[in-house]
Protein backbone atom coordinates (compact mmCIF):
# COMPACT_ATOMS: atom_id res chain seq x y z
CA UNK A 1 -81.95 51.70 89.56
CA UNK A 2 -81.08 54.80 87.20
CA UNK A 3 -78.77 52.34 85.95
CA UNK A 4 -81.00 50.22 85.03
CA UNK A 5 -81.80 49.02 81.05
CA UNK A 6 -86.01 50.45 80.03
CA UNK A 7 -86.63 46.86 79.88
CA UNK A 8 -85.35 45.87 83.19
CA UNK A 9 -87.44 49.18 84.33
CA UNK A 10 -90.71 48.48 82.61
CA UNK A 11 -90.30 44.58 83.68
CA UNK A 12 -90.01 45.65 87.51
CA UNK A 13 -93.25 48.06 86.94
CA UNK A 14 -95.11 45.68 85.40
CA UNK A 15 -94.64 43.37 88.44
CA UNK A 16 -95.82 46.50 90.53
CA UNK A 17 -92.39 48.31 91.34
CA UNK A 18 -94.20 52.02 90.52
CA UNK A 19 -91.43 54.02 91.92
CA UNK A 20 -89.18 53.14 88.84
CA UNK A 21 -91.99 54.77 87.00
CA UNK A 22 -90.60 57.85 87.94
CA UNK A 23 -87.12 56.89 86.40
CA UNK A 24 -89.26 56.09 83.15
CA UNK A 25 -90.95 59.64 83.05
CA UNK A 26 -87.69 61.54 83.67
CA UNK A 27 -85.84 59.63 80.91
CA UNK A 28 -88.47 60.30 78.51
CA UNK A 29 -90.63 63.14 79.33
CA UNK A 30 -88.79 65.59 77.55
CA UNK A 31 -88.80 63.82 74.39
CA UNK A 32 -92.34 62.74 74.22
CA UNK A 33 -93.16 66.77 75.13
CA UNK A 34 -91.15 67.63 72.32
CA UNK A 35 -92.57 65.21 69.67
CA UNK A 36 -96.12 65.99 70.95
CA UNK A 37 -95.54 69.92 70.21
CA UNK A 38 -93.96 69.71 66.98
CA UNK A 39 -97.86 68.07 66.44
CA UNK A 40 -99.50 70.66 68.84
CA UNK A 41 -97.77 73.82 68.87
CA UNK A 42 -99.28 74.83 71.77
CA UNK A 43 -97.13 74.41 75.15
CA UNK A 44 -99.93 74.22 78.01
CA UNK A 45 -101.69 71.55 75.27
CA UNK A 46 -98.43 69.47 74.68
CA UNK A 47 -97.88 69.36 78.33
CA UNK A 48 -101.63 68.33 78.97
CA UNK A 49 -101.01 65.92 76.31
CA UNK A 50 -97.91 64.44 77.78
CA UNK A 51 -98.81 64.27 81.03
CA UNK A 52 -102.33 61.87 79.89
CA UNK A 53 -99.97 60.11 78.10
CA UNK A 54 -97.35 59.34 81.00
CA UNK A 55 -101.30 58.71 82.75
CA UNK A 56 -102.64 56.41 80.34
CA UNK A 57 -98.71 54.10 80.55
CA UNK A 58 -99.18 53.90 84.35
CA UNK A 59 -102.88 52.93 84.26
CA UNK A 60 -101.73 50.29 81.65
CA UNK A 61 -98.95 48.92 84.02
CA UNK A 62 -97.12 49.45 80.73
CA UNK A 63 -99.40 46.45 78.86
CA UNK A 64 -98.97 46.44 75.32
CA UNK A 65 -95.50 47.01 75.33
CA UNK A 66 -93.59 44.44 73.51
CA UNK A 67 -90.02 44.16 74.08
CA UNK A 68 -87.89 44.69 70.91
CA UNK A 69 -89.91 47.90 70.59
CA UNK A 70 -88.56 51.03 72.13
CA UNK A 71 -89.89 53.25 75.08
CA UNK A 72 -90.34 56.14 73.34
CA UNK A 73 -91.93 54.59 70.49
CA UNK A 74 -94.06 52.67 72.94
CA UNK A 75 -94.98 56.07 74.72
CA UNK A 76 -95.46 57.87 71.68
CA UNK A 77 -97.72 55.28 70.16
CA UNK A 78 -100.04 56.11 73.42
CA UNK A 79 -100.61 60.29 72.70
CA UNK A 80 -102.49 58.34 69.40
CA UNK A 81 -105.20 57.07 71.66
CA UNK A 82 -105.34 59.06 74.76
């Protein structure tokens, strides 16, 4: 599983594997925090922030990804609209 490619990850979420959504968050959490308080500049409202967004990609079962995109840009792409 940790092993595993982000598309072979989001592909088993999508079919309703949620536990390797916790393989997702910890690869990327700490990036999408960071890009969210370069923007912010607040830490308790980045983490808010990240945390809807992380939210927002499980309630979406991750639809609207397209592969050929990346995670992170994928992720970061959702703080836009949550």
């Amino acid at each position: 599983e940790a092993g595993d490619s982000d598309i072979q990850l989001i592909e088993r979420f999508q079919r309703g594997d949620s536990k390797v959504f916790n393989l997702l968050f910890l690869r990327y959490c700490d990036r999408i925090y960071g890009g969210i308080w370069c923007i912010i500049s607040n830490p308790d409202d980045a983490l808010d922030t990240m945390q809807d967004v992380f939210l927002k990609a499980y309630t979406l079962r991750a639809r609207g990804f397209q592969e050929g995109f990346s995670i992170y840009s994928w992720l970061y792409l959702l703080q836009s609209i949550v």
